[in-house]
N, C-alpha and C. Protein backbone atom coordinates (compact mmCIF):
# COMPACT_ATOMS: atom_id res chain seq x y z
N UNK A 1 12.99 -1.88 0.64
CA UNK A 1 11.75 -2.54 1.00
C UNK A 1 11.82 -4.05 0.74
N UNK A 2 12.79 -4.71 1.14
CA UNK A 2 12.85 -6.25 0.75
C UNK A 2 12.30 -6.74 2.52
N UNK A 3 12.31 -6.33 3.08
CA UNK A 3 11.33 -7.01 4.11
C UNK A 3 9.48 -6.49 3.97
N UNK A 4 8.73 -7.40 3.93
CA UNK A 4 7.13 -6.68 3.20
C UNK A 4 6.62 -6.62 4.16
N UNK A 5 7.06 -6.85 5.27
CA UNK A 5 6.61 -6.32 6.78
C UNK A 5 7.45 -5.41 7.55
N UNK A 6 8.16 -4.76 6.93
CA UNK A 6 8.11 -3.40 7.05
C UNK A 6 7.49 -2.40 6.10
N UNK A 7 7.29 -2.33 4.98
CA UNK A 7 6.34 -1.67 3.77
C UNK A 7 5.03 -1.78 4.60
N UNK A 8 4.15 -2.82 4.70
CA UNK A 8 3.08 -2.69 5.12
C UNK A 8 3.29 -2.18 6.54
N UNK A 9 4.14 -1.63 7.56
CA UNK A 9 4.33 -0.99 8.98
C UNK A 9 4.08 0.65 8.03
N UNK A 10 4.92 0.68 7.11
CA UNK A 10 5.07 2.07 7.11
C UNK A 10 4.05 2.66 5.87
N UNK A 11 3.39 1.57 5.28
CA UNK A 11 2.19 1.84 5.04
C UNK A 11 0.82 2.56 5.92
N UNK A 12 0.66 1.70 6.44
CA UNK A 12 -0.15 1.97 7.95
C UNK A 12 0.25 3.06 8.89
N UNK A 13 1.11 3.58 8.82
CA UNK A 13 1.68 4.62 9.26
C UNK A 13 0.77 6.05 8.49
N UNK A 14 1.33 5.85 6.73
CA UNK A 14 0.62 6.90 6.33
C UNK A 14 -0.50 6.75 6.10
N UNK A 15 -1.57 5.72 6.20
CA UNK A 15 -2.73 5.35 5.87
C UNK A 15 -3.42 6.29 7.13
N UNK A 16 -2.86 6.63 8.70
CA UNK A 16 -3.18 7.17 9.39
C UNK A 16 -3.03 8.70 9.69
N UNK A 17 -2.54 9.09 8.52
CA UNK A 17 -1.81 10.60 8.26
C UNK A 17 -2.55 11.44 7.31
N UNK A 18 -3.35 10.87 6.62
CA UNK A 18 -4.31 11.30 5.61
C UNK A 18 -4.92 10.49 4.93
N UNK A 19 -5.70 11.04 3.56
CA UNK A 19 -6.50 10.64 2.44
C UNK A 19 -5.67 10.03 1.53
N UNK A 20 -5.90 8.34 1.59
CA UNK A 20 -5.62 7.41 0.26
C UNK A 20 -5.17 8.23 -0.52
N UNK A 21 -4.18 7.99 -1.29
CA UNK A 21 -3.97 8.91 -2.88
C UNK A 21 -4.94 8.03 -3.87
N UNK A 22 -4.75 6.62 -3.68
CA UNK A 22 -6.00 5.91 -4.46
C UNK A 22 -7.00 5.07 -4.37
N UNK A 23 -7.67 5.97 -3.23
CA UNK A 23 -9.03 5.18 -2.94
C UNK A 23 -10.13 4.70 -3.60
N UNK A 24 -10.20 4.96 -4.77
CA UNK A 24 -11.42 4.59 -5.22
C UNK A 24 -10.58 3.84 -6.92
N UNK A 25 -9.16 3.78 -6.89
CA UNK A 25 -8.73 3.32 -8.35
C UNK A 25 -8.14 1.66 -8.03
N UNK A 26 -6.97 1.81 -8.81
CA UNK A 26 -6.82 0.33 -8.45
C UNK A 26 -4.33 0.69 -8.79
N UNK A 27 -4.18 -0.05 -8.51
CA UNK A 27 -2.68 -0.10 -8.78
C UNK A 27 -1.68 -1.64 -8.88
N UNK A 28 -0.86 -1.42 -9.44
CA UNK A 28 -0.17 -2.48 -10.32
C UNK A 28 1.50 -2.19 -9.82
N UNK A 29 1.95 -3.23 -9.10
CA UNK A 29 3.17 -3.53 -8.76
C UNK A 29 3.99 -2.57 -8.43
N UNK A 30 3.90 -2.01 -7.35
CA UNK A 30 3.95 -1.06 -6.58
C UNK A 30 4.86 -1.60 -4.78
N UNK A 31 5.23 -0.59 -4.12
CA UNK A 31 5.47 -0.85 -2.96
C UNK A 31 4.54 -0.63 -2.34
N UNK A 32 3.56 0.58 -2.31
CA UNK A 32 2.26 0.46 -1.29
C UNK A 32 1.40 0.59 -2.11
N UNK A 33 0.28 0.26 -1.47
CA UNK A 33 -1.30 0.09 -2.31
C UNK A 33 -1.57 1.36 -2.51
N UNK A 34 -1.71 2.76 -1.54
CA UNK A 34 -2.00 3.94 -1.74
C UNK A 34 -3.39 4.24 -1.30
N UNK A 35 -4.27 2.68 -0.43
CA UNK A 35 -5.77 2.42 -0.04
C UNK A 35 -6.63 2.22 -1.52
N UNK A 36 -6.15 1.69 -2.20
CA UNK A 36 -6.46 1.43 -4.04
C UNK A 36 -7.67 0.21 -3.58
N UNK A 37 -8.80 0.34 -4.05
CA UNK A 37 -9.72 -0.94 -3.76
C UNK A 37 -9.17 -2.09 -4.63
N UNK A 38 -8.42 -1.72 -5.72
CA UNK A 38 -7.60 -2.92 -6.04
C UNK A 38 -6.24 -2.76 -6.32
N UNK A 39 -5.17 -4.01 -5.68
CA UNK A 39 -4.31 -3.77 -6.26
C UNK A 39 -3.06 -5.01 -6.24
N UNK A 40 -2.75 -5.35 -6.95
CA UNK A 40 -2.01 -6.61 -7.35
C UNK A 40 -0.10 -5.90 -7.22
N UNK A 41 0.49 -7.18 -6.90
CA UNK A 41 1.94 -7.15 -6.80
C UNK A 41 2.39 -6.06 -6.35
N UNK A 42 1.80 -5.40 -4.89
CA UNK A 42 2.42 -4.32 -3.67
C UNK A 42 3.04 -5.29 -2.60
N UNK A 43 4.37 -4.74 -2.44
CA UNK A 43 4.84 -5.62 -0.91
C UNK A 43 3.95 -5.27 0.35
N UNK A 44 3.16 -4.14 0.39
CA UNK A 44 2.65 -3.68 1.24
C UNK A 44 1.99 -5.00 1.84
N UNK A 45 1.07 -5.38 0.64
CA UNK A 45 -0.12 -6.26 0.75
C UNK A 45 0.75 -7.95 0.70
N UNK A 46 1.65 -7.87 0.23
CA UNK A 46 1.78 -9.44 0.02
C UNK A 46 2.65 -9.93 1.19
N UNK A 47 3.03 -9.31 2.55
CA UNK A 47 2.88 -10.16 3.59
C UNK A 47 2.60 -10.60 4.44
């Protein structure tokens, strides 16, 4: 995952496949957010 525009492609991928694993929590330096209402240092989100 060193390109963060592919993480966030294949994020969005499973974001359309089901239910957030963490929709309503938050997550911490991670490759994908997981739909977390918060979440700091994911490549998903940082490009």
């Amino acid at each position: 995952m060193l390109d963060l525009n592919v993480a966030a492609d294949i994020e969005q991928s499973l974001m359309r496949k089901g239910h957030p694993l963490f929709k309503d929590g938050s997550v911490y330096s991670n490759l994908y957010t997981g739909g977390a209402a918060e979440s700091s240092f994911c490549a998903s989100s940082l490009g």
